[in-house]
PDB file of N, CA and C in Angstrom:
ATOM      1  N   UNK A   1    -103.412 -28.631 -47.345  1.00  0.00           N
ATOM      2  CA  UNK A   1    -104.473 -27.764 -46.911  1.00  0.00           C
ATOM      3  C   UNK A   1    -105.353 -28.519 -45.912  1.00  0.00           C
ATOM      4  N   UNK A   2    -105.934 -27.501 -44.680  1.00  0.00           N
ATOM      5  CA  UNK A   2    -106.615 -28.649 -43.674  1.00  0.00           C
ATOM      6  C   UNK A   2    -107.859 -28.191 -44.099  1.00  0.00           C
ATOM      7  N   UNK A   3    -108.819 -29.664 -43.209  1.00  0.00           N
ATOM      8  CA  UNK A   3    -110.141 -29.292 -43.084  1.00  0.00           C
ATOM      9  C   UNK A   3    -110.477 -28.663 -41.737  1.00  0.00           C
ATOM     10  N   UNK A   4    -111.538 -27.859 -42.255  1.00  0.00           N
ATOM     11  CA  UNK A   4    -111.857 -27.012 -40.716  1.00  0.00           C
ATOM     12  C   UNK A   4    -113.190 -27.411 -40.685  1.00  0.00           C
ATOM     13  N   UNK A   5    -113.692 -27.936 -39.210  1.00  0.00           N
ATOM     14  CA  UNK A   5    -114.855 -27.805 -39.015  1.00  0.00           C
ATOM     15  C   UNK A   5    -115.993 -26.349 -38.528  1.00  0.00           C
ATOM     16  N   UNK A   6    -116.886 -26.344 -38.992  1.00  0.00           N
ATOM     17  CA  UNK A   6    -117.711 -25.006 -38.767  1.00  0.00           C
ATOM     18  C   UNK A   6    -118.742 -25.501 -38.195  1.00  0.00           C
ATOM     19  N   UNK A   7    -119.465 -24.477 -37.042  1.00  0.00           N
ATOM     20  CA  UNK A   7    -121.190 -24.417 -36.623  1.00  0.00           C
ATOM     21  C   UNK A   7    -121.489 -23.363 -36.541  1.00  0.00           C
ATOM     22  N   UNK A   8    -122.708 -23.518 -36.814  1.00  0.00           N
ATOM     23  CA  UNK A   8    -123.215 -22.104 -37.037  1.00  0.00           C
ATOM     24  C   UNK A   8    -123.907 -21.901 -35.555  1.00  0.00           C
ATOM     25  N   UNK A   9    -124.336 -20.740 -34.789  1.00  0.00           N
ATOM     26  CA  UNK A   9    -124.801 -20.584 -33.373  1.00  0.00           C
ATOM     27  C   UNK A   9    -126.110 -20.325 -33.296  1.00  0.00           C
ATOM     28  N   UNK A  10    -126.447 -19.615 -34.658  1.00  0.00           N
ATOM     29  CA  UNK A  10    -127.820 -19.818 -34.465  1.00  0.00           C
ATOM     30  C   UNK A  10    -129.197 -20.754 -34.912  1.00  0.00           C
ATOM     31  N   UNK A  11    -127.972 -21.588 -36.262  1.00  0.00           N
ATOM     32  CA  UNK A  11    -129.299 -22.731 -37.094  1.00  0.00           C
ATOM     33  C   UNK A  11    -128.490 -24.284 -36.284  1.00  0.00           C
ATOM     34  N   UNK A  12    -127.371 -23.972 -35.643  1.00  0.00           N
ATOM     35  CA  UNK A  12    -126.677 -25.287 -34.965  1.00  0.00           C
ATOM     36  C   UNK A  12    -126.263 -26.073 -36.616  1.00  0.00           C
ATOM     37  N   UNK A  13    -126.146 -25.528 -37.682  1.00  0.00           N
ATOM     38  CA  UNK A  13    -125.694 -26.261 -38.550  1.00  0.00           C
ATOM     39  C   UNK A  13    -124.108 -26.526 -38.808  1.00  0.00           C
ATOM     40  N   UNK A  14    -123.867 -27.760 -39.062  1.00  0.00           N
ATOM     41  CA  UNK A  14    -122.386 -28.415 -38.924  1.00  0.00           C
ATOM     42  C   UNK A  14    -122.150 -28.723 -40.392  1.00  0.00           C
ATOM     43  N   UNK A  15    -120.457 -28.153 -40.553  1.00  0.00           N
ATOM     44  CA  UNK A  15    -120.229 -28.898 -41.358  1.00  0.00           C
ATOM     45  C   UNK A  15    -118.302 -29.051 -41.448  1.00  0.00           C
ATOM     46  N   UNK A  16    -117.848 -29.191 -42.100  1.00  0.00           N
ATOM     47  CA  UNK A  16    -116.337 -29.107 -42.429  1.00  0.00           C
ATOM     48  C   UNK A  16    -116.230 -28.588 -44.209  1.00  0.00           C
ATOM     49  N   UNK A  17    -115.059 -27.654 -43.752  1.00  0.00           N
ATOM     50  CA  UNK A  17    -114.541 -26.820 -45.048  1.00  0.00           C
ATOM     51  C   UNK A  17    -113.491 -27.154 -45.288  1.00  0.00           C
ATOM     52  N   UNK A  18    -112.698 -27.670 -46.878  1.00  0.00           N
ATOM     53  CA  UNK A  18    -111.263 -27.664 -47.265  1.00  0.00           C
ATOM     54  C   UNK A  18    -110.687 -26.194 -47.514  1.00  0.00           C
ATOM     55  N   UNK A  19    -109.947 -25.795 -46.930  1.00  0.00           N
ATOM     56  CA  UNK A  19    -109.312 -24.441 -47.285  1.00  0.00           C
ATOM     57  C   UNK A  19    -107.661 -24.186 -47.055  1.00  0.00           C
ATOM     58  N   UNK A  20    -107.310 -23.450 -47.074  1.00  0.00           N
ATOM     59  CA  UNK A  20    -105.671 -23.244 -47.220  1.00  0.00           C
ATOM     60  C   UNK A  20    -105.872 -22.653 -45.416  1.00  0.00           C
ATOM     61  N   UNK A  21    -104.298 -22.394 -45.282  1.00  0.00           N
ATOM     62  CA  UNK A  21    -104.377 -21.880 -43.813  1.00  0.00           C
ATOM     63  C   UNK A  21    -104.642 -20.601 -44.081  1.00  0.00           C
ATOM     64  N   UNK A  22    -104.121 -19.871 -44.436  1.00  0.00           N
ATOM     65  CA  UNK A  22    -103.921 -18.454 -44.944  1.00  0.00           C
ATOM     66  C   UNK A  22    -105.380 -18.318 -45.173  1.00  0.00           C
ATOM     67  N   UNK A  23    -106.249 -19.003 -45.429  1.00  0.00           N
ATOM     68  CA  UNK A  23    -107.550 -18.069 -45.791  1.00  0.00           C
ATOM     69  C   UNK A  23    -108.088 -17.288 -44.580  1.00  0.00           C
ATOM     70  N   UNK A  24    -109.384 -17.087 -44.590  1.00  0.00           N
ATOM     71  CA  UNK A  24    -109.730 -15.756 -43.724  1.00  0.00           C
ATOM     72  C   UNK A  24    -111.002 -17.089 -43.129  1.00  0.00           C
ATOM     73  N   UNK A  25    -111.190 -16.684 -42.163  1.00  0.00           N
ATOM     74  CA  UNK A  25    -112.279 -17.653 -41.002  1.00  0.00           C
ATOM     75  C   UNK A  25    -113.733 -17.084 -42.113  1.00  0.00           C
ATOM     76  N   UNK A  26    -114.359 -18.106 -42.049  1.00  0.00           N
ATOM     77  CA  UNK A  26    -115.658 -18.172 -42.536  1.00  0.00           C
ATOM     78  C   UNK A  26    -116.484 -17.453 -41.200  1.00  0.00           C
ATOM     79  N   UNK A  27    -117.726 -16.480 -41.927  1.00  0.00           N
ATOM     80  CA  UNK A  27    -118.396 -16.163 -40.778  1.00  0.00           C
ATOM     81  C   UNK A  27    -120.194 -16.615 -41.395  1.00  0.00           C
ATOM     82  N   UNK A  28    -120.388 -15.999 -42.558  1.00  0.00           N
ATOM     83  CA  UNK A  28    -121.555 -16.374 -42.941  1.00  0.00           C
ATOM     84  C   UNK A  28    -122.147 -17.836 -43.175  1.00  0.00           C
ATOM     85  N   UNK A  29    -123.213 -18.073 -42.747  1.00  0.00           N
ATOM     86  CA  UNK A  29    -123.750 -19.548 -42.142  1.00  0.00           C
ATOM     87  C   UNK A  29    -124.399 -19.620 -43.677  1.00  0.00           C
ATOM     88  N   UNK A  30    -123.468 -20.993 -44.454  1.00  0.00           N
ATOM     89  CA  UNK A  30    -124.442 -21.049 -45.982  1.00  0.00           C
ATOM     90  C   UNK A  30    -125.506 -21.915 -45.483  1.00  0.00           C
ATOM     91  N   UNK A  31    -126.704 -22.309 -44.606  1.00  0.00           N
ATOM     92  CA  UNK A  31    -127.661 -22.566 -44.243  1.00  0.00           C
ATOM     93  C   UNK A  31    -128.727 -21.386 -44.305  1.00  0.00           C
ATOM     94  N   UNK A  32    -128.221 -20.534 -42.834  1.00  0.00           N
ATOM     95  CA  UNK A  32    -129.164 -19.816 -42.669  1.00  0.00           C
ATOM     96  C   UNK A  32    -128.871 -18.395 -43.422  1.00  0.00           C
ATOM     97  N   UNK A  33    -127.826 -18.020 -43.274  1.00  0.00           N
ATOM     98  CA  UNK A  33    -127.426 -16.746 -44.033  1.00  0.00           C
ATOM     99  C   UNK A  33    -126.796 -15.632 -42.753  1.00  0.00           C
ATOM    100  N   UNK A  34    -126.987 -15.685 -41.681  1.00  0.00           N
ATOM    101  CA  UNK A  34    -126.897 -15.524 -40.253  1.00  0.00           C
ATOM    102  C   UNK A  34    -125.223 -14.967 -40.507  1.00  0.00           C
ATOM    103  N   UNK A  35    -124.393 -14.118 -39.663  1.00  0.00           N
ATOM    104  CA  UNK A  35    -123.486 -14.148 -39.185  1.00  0.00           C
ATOM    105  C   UNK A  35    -122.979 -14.827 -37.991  1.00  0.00           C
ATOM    106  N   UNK A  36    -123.315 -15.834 -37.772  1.00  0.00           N
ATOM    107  CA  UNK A  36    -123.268 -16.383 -36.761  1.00  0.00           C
ATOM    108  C   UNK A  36    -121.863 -17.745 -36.710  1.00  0.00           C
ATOM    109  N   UNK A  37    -121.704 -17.794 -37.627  1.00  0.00           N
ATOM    110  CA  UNK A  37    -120.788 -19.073 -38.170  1.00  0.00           C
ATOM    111  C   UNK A  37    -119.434 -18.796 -36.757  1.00  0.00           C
ATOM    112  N   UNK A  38    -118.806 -20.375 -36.307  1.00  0.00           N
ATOM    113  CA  UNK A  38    -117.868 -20.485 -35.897  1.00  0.00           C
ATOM    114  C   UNK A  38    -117.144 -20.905 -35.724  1.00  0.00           C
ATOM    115  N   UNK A  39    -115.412 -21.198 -36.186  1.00  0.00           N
ATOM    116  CA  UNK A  39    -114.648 -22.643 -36.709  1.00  0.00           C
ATOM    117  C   UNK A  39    -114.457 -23.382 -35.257  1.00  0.00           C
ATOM    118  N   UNK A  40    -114.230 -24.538 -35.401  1.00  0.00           N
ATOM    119  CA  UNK A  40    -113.999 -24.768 -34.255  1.00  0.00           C
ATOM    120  C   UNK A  40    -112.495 -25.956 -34.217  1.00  0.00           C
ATOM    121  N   UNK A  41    -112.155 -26.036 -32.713  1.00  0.00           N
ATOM    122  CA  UNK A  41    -110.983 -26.774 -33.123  1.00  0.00           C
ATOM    123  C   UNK A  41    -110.858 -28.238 -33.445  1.00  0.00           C
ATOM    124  N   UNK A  42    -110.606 -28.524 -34.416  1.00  0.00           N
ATOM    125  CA  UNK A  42    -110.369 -30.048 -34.695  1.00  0.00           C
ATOM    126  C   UNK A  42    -109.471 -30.869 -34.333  1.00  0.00           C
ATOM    127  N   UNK A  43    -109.345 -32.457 -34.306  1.00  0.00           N
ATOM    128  CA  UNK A  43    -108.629 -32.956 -33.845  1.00  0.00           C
ATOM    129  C   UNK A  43    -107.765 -33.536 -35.301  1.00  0.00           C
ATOM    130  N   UNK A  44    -107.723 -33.148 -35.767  1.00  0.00           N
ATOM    131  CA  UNK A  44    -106.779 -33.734 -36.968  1.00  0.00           C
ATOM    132  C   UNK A  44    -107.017 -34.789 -37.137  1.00  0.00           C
ATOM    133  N   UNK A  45    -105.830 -35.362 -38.070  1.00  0.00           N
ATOM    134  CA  UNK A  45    -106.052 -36.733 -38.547  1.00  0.00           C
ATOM    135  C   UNK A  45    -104.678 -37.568 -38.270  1.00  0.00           C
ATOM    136  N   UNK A  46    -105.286 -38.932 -38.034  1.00  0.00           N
ATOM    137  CA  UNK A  46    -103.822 -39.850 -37.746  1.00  0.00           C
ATOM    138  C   UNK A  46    -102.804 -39.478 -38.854  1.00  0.00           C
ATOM    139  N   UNK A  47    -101.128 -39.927 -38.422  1.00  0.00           N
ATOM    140  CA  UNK A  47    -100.263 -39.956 -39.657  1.00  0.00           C
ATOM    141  C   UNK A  47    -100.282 -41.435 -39.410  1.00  0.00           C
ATOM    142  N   UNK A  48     -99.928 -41.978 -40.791  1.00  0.00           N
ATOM    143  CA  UNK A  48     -99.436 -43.567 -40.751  1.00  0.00           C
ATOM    144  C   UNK A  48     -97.570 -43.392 -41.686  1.00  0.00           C
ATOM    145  N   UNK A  49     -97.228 -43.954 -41.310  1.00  0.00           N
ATOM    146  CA  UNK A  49     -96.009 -43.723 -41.959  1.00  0.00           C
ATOM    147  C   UNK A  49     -95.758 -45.370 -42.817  1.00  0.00           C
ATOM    148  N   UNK A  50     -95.592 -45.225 -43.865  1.00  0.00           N
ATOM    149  CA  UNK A  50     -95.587 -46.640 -44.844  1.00  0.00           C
ATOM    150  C   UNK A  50     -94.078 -46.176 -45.747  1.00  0.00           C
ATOM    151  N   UNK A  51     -93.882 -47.412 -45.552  1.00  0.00           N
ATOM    152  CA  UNK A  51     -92.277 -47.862 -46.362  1.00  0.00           C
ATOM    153  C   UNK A  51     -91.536 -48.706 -46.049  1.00  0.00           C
ATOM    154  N   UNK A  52     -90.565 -48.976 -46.405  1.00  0.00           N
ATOM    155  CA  UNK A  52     -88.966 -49.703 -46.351  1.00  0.00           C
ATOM    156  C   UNK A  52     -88.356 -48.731 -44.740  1.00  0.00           C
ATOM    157  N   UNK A  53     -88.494 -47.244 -44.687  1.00  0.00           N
ATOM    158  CA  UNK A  53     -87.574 -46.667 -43.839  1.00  0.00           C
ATOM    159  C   UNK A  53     -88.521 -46.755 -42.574  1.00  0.00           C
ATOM    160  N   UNK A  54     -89.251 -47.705 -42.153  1.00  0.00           N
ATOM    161  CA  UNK A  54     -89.869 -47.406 -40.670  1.00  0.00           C
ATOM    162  C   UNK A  54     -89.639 -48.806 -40.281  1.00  0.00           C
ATOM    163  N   UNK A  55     -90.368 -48.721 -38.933  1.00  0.00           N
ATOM    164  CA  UNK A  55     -90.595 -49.914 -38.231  1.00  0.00           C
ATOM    165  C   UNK A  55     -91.281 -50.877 -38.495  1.00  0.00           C
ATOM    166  N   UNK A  56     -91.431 -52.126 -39.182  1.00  0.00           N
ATOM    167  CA  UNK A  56     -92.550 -52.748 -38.967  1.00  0.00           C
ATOM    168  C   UNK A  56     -93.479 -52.621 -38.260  1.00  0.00           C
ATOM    169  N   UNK A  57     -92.954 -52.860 -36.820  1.00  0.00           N
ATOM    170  CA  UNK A  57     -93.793 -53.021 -35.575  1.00  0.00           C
ATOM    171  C   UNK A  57     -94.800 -51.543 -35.219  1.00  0.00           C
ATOM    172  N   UNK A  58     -94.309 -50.617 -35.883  1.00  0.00           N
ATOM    173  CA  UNK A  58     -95.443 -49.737 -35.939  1.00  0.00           C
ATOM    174  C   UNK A  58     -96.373 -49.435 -36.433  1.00  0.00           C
ATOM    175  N   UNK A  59     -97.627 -49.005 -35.615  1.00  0.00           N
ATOM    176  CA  UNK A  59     -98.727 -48.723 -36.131  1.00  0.00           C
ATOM    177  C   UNK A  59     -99.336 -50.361 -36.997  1.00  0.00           C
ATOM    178  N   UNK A  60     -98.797 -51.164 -35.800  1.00  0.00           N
ATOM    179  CA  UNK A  60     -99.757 -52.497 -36.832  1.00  0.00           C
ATOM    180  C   UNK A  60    -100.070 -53.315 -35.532  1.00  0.00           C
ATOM    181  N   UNK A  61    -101.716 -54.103 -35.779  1.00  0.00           N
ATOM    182  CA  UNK A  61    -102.057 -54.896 -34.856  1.00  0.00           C
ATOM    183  C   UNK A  61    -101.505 -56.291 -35.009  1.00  0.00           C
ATOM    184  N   UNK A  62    -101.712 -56.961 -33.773  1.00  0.00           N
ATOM    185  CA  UNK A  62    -101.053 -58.445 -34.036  1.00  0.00           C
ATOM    186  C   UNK A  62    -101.843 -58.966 -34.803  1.00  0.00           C
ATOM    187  N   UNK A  63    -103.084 -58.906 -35.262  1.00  0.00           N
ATOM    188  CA  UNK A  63    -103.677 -59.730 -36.326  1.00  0.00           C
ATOM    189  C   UNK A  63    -103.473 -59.264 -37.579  1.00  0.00           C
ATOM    190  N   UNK A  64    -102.833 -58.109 -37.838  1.00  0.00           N
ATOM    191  CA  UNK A  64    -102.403 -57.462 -38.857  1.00  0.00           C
ATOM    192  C   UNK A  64    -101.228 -58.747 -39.155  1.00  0.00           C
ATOM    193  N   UNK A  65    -100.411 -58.644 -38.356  1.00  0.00           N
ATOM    194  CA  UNK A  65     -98.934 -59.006 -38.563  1.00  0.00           C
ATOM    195  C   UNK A  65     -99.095 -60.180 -38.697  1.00  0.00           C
ATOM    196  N   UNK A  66    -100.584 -60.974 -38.203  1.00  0.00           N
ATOM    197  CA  UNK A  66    -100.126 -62.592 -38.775  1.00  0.00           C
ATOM    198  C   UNK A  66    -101.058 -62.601 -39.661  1.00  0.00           C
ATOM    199  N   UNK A  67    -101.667 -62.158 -40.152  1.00  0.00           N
ATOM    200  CA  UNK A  67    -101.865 -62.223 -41.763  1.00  0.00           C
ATOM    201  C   UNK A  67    -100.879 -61.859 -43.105  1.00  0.00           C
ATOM    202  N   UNK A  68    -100.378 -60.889 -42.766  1.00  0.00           N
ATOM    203  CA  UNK A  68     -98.778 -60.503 -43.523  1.00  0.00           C
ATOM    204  C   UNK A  68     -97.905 -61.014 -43.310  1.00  0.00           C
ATOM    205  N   UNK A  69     -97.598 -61.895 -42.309  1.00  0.00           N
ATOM    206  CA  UNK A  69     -96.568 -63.174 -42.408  1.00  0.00           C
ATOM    207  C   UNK A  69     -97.173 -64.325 -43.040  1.00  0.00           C
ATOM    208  N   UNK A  70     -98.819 -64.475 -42.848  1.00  0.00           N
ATOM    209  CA  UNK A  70     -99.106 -66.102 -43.851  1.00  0.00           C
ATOM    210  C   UNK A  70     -99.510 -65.656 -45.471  1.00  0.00           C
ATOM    211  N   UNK A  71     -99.737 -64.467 -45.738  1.00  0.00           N
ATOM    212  CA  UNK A  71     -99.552 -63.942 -47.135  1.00  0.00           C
ATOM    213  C   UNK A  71     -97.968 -64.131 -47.318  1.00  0.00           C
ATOM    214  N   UNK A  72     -97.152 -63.837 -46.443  1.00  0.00           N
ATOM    215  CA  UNK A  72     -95.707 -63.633 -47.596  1.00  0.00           C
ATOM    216  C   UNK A  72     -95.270 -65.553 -47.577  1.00  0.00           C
ATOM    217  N   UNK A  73     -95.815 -66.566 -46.609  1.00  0.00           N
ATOM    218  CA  UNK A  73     -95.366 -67.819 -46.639  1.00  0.00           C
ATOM    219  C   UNK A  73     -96.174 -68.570 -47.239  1.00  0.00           C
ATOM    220  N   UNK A  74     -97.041 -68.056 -47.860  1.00  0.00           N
ATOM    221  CA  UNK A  74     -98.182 -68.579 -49.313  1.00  0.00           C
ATOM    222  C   UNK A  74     -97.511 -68.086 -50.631  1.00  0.00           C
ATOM    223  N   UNK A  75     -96.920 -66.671 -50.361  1.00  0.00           N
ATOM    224  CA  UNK A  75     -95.931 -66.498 -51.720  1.00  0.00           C
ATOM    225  C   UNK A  75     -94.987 -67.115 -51.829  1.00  0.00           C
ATOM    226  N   UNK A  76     -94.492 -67.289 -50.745  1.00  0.00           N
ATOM    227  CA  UNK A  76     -93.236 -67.735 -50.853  1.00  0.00           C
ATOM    228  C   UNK A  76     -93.097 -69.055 -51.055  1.00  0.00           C
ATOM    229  N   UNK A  77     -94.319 -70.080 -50.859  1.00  0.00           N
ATOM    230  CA  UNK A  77     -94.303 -71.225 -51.253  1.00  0.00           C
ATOM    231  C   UNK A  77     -95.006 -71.281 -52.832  1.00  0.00           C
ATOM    232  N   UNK A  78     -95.420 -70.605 -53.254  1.00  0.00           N
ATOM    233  CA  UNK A  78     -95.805 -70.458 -54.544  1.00  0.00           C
ATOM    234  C   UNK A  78     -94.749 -70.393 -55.353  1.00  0.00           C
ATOM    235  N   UNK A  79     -93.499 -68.652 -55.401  1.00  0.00           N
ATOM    236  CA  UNK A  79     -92.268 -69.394 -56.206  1.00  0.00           C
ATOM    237  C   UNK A  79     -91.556 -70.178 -55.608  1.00  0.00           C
ATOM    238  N   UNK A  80     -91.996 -70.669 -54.876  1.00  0.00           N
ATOM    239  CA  UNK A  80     -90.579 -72.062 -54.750  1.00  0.00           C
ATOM    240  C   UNK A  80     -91.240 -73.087 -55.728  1.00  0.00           C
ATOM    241  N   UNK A  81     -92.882 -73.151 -55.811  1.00  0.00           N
ATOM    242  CA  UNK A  81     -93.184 -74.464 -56.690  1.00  0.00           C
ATOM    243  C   UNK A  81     -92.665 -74.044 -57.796  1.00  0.00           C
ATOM    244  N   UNK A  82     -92.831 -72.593 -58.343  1.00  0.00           N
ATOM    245  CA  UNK A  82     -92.492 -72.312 -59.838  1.00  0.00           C
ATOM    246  C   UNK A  82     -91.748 -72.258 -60.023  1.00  0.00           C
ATOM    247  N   UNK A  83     -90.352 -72.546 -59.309  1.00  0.00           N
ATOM    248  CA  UNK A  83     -89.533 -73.045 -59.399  1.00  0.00           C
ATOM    249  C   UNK A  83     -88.594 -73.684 -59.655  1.00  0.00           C
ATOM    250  N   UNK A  84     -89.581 -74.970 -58.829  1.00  0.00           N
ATOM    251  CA  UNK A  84     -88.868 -76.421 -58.533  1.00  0.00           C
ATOM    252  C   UNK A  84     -89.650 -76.787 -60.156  1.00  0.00           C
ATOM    253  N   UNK A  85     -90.430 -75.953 -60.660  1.00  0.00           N
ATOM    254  CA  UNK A  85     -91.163 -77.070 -62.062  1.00  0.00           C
ATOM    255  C   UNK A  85     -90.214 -76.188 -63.094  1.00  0.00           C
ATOM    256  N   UNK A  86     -89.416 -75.008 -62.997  1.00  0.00           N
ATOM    257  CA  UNK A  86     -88.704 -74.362 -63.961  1.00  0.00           C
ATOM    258  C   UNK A  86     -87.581 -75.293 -63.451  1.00  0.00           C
ATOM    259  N   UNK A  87     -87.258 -75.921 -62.695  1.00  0.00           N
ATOM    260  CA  UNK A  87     -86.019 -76.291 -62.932  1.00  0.00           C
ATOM    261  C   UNK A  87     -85.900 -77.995 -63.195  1.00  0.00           C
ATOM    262  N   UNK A  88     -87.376 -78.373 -62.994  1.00  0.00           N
ATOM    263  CA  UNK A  88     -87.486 -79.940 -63.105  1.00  0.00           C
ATOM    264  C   UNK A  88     -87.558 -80.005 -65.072  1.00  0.00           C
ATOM    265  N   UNK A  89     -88.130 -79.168 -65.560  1.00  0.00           N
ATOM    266  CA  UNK A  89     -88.383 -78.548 -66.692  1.00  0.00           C
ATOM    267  C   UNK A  89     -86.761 -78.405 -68.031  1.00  0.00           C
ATOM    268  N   UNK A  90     -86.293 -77.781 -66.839  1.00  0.00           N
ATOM    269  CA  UNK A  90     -84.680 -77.695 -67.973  1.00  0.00           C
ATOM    270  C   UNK A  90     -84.359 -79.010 -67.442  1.00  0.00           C
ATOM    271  N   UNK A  91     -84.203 -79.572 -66.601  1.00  0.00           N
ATOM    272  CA  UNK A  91     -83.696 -80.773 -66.385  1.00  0.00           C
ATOM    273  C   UNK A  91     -83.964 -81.765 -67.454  1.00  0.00           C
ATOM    274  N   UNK A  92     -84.946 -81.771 -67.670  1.00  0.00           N
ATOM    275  CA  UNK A  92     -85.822 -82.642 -68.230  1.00  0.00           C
ATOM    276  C   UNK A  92     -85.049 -82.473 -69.822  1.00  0.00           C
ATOM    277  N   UNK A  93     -85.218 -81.445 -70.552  1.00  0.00           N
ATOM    278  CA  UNK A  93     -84.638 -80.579 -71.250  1.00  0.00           C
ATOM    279  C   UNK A  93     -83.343 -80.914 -71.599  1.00  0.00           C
ATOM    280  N   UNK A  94     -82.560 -80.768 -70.705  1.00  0.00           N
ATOM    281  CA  UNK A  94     -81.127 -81.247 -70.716  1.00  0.00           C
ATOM    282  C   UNK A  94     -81.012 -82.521 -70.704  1.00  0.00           C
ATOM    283  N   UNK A  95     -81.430 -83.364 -70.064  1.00  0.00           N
ATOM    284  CA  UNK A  95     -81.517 -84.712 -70.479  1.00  0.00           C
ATOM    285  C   UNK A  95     -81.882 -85.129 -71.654  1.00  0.00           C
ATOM    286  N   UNK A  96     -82.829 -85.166 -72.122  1.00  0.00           N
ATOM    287  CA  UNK A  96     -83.014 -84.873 -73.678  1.00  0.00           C
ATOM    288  C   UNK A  96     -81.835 -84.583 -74.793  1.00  0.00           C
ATOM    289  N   UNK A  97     -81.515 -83.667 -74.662  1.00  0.00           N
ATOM    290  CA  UNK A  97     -80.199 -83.220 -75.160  1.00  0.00           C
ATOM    291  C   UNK A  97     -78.832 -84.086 -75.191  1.00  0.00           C
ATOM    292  N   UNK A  98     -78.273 -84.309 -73.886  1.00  0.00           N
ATOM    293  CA  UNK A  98     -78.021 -85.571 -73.651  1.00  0.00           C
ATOM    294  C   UNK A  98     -77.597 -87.078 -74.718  1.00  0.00           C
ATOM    295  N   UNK A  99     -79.211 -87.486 -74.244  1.00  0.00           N
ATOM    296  CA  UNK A  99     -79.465 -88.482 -74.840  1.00  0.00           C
ATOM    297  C   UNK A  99     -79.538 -88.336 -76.509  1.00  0.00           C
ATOM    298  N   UNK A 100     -79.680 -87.338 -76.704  1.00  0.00           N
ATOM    299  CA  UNK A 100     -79.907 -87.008 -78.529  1.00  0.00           C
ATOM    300  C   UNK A 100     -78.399 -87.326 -78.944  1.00  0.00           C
ATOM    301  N   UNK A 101     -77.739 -86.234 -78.274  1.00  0.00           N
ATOM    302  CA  UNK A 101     -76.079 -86.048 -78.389  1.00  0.00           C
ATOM    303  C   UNK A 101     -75.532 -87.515 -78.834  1.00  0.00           C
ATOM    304  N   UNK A 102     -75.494 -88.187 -77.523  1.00  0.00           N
ATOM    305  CA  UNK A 102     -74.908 -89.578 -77.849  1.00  0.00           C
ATOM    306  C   UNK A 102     -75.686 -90.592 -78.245  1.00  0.00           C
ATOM    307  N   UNK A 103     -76.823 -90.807 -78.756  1.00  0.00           N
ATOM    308  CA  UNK A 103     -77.623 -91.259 -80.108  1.00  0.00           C
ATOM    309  C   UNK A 103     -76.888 -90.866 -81.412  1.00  0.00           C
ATOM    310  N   UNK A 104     -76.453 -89.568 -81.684  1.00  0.00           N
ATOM    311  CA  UNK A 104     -76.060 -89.099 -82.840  1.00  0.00           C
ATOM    312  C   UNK A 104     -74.696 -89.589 -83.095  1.00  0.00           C
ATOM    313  N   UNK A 105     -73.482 -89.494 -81.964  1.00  0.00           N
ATOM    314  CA  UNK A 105     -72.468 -90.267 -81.739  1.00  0.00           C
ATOM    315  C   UNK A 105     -72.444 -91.514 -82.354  1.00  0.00           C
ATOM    316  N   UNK A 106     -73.422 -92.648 -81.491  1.00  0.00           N
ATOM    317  CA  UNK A 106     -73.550 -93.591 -81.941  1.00  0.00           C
ATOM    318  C   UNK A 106     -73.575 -93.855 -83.422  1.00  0.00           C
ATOM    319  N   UNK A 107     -74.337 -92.960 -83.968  1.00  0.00           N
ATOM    320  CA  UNK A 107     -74.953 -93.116 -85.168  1.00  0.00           C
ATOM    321  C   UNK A 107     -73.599 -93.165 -86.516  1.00  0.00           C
ATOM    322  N   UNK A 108     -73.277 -92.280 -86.231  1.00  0.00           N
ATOM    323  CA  UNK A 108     -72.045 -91.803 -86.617  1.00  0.00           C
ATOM    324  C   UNK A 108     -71.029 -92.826 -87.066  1.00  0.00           C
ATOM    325  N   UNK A 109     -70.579 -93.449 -85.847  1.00  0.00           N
ATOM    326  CA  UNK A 109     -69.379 -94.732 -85.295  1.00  0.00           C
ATOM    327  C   UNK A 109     -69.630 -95.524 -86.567  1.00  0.00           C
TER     328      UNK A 109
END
């Protein structure tokens, strides 16, 4: 449903209405009470189109685009640390294991 802008001609009062298309043109001025009311034409509103299925390069400024490249290379260095410590972590882990294993061997002999 669009917005329509209205003035009235004789109190000069402005405003914008949400309505369906199909409705019927406003004439009475809820200011003055006047028949005077008159829609007028608007310029609409931008589309932005957001997703996976468009262009990057659209509808974005270059300072847009290098802030959303040093956000995704701050994430992206973030899981790599969480990572490198999940995997220094089982390492660690497995070594352990390891060393238990053939302790117990020993033990054994």
């Amino acid at each position: 449903m669009p917005t329509y802008e209205y003035v009235c001609d004789a109190c000069g009062h402005e405003f914008e209405l949400f309505q369906s298309m199909s409705a019927s043109v406003k004439r009475k001025c809820p200011e003055c009470g006047k028949l005077k009311l008159k829609r007028l034409i608007g310029i609409g509103s931008g589309v932005i189109f957001k997703g996976s299925g468009f262009y990057q390069t659209d509808y974005r400024s270059d300072s847009y685009k290098k802030a959303a490249e040093a956000d995704k290379k701050a994430s992206m260095e973030k899981s790599s640390k969480k990572d490198d410590k999940k995997k220094s972590d089982t390492s660690k882990s497995s070594d352990k294991s390891k060393s238990t294993g053939s302790s117990s061997k020993s033990k054994e002999s």
